[in-house]
N, C-alpha and C. Protein backbone atom coordinates (compact mmCIF):
# COMPACT_ATOMS: atom_id res chain seq x y z
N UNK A 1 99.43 55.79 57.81
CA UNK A 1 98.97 56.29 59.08
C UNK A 1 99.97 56.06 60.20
N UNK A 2 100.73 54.95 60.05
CA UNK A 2 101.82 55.01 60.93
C UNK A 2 102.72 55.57 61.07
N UNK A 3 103.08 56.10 59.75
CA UNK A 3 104.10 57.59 59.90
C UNK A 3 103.75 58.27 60.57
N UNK A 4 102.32 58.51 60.33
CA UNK A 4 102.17 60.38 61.25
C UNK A 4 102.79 60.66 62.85
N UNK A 5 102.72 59.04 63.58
CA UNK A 5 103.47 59.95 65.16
C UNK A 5 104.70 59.91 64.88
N UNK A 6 105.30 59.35 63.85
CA UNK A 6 107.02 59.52 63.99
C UNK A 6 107.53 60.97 63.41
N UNK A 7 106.47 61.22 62.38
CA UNK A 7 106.71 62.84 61.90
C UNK A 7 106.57 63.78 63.34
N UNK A 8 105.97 63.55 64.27
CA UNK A 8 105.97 64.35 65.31
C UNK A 8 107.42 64.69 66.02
N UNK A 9 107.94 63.32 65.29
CA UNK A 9 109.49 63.90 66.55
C UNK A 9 110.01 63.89 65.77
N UNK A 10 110.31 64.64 64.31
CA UNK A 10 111.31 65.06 64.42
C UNK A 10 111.86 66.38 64.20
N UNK A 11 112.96 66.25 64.70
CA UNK A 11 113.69 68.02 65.10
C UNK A 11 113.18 69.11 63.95
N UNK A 12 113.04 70.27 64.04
CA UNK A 12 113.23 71.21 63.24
C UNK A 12 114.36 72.48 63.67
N UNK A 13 115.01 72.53 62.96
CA UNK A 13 116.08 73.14 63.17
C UNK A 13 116.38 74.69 62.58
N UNK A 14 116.74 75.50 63.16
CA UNK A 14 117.05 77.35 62.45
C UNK A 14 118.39 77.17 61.96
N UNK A 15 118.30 77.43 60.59
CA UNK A 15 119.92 78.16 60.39
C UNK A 15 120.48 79.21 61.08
N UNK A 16 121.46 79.01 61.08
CA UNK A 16 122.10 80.71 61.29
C UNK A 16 122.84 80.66 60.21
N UNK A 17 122.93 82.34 60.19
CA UNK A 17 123.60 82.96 59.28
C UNK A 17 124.56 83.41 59.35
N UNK A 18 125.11 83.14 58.12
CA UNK A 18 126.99 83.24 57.43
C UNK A 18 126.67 84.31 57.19
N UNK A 19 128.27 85.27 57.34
CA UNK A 19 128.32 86.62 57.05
C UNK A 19 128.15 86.84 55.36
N UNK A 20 127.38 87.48 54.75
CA UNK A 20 127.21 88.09 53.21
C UNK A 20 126.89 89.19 52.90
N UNK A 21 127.04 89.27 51.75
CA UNK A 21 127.70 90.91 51.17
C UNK A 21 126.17 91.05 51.12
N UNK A 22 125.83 92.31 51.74
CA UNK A 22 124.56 92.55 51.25
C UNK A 22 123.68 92.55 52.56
N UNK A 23 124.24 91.83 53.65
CA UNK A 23 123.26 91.99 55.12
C UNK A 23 123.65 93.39 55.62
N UNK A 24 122.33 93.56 55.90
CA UNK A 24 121.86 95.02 56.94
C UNK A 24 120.95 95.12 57.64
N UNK A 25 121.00 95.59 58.65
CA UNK A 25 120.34 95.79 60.16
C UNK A 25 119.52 97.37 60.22
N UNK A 26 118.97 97.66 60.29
CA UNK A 26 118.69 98.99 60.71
C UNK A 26 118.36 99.22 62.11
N UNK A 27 118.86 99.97 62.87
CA UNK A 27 118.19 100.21 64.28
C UNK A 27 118.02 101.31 64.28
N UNK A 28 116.72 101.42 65.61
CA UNK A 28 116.97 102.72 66.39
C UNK A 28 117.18 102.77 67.64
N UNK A 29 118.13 104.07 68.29
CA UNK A 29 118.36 104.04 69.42
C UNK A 29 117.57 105.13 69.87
N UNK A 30 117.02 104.96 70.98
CA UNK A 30 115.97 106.13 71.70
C UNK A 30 116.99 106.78 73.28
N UNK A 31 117.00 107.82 73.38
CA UNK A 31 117.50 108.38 74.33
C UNK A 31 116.21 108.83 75.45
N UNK A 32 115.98 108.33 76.78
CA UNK A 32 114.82 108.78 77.42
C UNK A 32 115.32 109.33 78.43
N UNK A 33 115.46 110.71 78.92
CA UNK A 33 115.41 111.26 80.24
C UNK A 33 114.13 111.92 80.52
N UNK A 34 114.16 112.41 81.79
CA UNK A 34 112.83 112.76 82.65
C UNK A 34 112.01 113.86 81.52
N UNK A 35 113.02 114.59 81.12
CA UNK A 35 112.10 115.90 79.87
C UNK A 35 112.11 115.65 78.70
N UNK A 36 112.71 114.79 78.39
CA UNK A 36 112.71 114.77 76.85
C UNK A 36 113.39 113.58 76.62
N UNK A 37 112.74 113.34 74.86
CA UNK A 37 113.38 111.70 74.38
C UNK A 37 113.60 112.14 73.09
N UNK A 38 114.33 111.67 72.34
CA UNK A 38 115.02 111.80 71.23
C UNK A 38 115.76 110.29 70.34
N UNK A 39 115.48 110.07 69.06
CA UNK A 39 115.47 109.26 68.53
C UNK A 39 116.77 109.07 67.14
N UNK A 40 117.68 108.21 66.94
CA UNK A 40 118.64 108.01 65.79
C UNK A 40 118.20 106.63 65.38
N UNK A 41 118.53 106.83 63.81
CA UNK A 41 118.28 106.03 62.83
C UNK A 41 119.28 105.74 62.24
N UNK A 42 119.98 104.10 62.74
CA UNK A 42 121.32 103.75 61.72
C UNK A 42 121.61 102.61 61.28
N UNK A 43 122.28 102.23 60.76
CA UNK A 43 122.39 101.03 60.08
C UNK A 43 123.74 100.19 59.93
N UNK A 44 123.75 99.09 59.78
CA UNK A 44 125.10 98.39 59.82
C UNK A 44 124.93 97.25 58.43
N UNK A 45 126.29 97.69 57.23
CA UNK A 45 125.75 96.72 56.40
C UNK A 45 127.04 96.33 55.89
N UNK A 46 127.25 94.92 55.64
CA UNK A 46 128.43 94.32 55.29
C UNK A 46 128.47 94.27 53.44
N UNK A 47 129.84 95.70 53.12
CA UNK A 47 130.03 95.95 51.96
C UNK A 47 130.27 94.98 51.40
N UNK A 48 131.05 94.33 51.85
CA UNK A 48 132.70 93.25 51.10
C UNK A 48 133.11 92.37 51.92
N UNK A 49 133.34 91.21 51.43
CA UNK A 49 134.13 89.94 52.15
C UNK A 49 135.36 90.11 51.09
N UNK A 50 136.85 89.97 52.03
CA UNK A 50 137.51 89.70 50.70
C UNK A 50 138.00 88.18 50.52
N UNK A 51 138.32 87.86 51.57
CA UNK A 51 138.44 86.29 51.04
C UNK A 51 138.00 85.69 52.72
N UNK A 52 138.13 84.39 52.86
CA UNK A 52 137.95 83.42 53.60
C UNK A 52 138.78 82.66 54.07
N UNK A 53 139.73 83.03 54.90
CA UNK A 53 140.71 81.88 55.14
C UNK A 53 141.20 81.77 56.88
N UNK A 54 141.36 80.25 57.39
CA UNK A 54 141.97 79.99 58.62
C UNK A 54 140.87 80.64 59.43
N UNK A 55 139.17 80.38 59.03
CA UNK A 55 138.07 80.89 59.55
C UNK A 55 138.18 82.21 60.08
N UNK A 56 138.53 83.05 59.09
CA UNK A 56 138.66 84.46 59.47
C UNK A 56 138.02 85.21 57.85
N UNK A 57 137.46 86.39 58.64
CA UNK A 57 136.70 86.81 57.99
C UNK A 57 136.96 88.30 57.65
N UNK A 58 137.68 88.82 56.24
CA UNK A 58 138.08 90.21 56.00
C UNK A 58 136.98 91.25 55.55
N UNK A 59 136.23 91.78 56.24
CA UNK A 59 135.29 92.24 55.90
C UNK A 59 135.06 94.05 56.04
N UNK A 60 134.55 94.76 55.07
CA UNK A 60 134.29 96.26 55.08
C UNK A 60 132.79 96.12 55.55
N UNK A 61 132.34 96.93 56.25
CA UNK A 61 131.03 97.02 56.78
C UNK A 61 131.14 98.73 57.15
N UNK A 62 129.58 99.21 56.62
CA UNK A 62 128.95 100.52 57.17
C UNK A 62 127.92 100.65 58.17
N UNK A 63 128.95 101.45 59.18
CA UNK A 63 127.54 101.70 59.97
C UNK A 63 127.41 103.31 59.93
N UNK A 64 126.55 103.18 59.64
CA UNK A 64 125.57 105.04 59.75
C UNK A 64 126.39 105.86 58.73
N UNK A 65 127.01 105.76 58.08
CA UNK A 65 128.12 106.34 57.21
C UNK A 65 129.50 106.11 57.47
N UNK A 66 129.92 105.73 58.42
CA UNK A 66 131.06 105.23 59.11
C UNK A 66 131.52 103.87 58.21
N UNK A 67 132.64 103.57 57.37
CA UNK A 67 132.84 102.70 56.87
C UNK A 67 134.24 102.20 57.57
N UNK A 68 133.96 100.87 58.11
CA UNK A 68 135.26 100.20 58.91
C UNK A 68 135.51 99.22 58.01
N UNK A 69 136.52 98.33 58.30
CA UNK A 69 137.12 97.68 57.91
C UNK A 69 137.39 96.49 59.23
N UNK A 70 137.04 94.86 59.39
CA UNK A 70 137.79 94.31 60.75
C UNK A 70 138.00 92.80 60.23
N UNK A 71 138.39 91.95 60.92
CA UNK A 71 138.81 90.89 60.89
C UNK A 71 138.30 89.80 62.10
N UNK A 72 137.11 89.25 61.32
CA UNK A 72 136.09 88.99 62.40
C UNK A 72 136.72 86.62 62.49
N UNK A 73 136.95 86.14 63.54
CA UNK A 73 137.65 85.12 63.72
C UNK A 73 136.73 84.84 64.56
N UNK A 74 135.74 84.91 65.32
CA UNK A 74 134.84 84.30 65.92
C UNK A 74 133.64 84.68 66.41
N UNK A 75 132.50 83.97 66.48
CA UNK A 75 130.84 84.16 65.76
C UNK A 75 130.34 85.17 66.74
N UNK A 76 130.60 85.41 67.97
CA UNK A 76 130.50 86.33 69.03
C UNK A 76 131.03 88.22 68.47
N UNK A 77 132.41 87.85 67.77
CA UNK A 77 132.73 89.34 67.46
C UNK A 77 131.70 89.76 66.01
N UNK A 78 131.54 89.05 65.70
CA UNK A 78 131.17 89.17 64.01
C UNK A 78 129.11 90.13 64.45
N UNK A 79 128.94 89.03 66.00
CA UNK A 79 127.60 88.82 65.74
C UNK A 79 126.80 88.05 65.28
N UNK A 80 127.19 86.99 64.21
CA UNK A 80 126.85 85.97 63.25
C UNK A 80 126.78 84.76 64.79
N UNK A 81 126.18 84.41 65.25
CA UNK A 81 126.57 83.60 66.63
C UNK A 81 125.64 82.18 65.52
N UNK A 82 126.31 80.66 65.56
CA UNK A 82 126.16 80.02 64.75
C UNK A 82 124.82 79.16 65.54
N UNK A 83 124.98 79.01 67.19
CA UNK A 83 123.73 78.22 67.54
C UNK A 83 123.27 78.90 68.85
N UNK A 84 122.19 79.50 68.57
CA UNK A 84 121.76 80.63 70.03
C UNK A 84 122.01 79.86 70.99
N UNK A 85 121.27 78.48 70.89
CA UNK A 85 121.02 77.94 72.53
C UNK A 85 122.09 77.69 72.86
N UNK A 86 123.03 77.10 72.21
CA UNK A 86 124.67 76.80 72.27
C UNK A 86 125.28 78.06 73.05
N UNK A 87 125.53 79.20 72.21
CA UNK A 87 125.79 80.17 72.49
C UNK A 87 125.37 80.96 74.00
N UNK A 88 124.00 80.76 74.25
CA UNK A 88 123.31 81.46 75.96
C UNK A 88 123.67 80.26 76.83
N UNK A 89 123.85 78.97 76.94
CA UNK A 89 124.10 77.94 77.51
C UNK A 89 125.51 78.57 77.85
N UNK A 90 126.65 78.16 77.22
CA UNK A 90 127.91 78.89 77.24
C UNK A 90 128.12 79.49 78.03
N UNK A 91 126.73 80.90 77.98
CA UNK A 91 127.57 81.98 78.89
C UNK A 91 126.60 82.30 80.14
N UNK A 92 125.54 80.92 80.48
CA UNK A 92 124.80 80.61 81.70
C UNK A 92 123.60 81.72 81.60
N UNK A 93 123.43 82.13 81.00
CA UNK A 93 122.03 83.16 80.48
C UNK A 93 120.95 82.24 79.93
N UNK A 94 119.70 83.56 79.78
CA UNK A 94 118.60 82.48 79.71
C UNK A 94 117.87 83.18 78.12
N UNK A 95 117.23 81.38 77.65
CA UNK A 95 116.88 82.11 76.06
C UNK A 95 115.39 82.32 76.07
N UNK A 96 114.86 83.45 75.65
CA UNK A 96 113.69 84.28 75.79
C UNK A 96 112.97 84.67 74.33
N UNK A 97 112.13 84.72 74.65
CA UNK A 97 111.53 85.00 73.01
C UNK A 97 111.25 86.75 73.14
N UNK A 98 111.39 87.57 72.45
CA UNK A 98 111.49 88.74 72.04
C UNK A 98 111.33 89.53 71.01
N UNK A 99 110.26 89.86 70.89
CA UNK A 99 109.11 90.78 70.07
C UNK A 99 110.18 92.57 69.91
N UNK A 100 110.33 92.30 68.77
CA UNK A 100 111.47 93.61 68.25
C UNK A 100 110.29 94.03 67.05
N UNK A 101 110.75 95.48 66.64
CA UNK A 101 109.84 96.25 64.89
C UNK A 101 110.17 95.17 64.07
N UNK A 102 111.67 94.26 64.07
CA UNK A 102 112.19 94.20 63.01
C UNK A 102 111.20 92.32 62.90
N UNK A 103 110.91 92.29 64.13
CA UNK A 103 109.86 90.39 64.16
C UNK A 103 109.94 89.94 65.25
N UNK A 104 109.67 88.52 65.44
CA UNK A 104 109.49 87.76 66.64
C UNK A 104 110.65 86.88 66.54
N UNK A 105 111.73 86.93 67.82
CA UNK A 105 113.09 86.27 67.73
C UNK A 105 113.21 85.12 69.05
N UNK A 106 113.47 84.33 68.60
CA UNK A 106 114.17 83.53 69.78
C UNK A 106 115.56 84.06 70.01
N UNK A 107 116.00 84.39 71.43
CA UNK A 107 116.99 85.53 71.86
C UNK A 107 117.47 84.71 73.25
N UNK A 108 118.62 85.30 73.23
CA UNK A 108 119.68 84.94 73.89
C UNK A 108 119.80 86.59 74.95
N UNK A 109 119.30 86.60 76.80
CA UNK A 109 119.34 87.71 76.89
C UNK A 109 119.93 87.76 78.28
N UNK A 110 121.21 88.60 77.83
CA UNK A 110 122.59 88.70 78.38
C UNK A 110 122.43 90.34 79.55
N UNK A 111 122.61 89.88 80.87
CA UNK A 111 122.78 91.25 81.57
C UNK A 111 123.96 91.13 82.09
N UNK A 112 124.68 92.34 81.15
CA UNK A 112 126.09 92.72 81.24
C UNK A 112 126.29 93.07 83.05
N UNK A 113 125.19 93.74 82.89
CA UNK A 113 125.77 94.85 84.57
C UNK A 113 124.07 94.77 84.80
N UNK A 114 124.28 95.01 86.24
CA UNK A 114 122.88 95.76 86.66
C UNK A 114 122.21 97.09 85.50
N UNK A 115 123.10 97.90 85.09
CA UNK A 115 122.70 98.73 83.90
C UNK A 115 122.39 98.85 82.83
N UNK A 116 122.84 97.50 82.36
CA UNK A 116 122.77 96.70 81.05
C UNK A 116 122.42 95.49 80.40
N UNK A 117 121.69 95.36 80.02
CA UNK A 117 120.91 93.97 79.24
C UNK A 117 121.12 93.65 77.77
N UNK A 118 121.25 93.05 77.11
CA UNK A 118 121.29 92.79 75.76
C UNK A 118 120.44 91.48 75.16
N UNK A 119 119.76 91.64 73.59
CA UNK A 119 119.32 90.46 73.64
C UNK A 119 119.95 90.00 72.08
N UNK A 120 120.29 89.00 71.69
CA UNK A 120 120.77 88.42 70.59
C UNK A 120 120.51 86.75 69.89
N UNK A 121 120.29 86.94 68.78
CA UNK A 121 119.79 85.98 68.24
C UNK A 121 120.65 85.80 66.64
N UNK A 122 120.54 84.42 66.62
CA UNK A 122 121.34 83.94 65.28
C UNK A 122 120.25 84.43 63.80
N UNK A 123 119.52 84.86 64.04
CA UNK A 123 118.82 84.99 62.66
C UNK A 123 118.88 86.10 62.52
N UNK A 124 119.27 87.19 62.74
CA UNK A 124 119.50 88.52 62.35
C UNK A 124 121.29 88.80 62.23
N UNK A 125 121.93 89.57 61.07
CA UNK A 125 123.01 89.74 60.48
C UNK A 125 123.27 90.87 62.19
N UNK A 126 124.28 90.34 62.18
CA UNK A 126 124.65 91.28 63.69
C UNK A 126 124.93 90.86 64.87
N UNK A 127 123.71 90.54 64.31
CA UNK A 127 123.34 89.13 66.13
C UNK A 127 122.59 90.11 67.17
N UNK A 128 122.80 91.64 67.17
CA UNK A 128 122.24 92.59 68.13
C UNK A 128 120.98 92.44 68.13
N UNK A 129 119.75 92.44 69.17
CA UNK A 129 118.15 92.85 68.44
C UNK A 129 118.07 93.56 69.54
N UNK A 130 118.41 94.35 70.48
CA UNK A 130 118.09 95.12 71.43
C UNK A 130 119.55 95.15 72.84
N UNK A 131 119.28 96.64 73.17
CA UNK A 131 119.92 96.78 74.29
C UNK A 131 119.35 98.32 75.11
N UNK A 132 119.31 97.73 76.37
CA UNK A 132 118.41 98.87 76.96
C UNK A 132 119.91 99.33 78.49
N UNK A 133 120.26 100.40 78.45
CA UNK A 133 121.26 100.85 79.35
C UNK A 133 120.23 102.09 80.23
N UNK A 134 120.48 101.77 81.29
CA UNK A 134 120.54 103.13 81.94
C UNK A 134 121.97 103.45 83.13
N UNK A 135 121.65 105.28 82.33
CA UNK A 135 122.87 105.59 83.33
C UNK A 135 122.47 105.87 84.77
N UNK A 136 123.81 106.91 85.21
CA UNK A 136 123.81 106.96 86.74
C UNK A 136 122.62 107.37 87.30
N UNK A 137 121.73 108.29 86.00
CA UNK A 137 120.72 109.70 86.55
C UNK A 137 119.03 108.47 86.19
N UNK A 138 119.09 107.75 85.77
CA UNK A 138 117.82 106.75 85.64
C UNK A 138 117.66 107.31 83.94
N UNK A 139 118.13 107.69 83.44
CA UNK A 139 118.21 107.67 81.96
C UNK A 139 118.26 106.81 81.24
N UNK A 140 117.41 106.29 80.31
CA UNK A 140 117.63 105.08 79.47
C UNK A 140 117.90 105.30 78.17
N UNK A 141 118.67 104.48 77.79
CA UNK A 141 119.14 104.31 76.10
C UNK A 141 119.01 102.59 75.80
N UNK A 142 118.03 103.05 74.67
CA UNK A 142 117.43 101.78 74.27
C UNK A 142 117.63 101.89 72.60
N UNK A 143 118.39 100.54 72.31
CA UNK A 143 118.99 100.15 70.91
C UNK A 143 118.38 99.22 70.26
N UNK A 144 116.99 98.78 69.37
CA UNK A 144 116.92 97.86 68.59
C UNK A 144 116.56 97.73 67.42
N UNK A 145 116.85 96.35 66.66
CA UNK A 145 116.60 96.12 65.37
C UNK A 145 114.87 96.80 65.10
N UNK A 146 114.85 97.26 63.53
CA UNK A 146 113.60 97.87 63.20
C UNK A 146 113.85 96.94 62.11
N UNK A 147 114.50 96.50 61.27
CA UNK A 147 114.35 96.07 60.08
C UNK A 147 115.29 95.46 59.80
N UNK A 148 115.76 94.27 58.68
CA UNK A 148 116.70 93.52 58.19
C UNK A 148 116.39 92.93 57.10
N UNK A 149 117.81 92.82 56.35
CA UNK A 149 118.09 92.60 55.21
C UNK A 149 119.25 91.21 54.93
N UNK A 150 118.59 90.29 54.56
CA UNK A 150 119.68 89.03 54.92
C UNK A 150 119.47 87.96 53.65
């Protein structure tokens, strides 16, 4: 019985996730102007790692049919961001919880510009789970995770 208040404190902790062959994201992006809205369905999925070295990462990835090729050296370009709170602390932003198709995320949510917001979290391959832009005319384009594969 004296265990039980010490089990109260202690930490529980989220992995994040290492880049692997086989993660995929699906989003959709919605286009909204005053007459009409319109919807794309795409995906981003990491083909191939080829090797691992000097923490750099050689990797083929598809998005939407588009097959690139990059050389991802730190957790920000990759998306793979290793500790959210670490990560939104860093860059003086605030961490928010955020209800996406794809689940319920603890998120990191970054406003680029007055026009632009982003939200990102270490448990999704990408790191993206939403981004909502509007342009000059009050048009919005809104980008998020629907589904994942990790």
């Amino acid at each position: 019985m004296r265990l039980l208040p010490l089990l109260l404190f202690i930490p529980i902790f989220s992995f994040a996730l290492k880049p692997s062959v086989g993660h995929k994201t699906f989003y959709k992006t919605s286009y909204l102007d005053t007459n009409t809205s319109t919807q794309t369905f795409w995906s981003k999925q990491i083909l191939d790692i080829k090797n691992k070295h000097d923490d750099k990462y050689h990797i083929q990835w598809n998005s939407d049919g588009e097959y690139l090729n990059d050389t991802w050296n730190d957790d920000f370009k990759s998306g793979y961001i290793q500790d959210i709170r670490s990560f939104c602390n860093s860059k003086n932003m605030k961490i928010v919880n955020l209800k996406t198709p794809a689940g319920d995320f603890t998120a990191c949510k970054i406003q680029h510009t007055d026009k632009k917001i982003s939200w990102y979290s270490d448990q999704i391959p990408f790191g993206l789970l939403k981004t909502v832009t509007i342009d000059n005319d009050g048009n919005q384009t809104i980008t998020e995770a629907i589904t994942i594969n990790k």
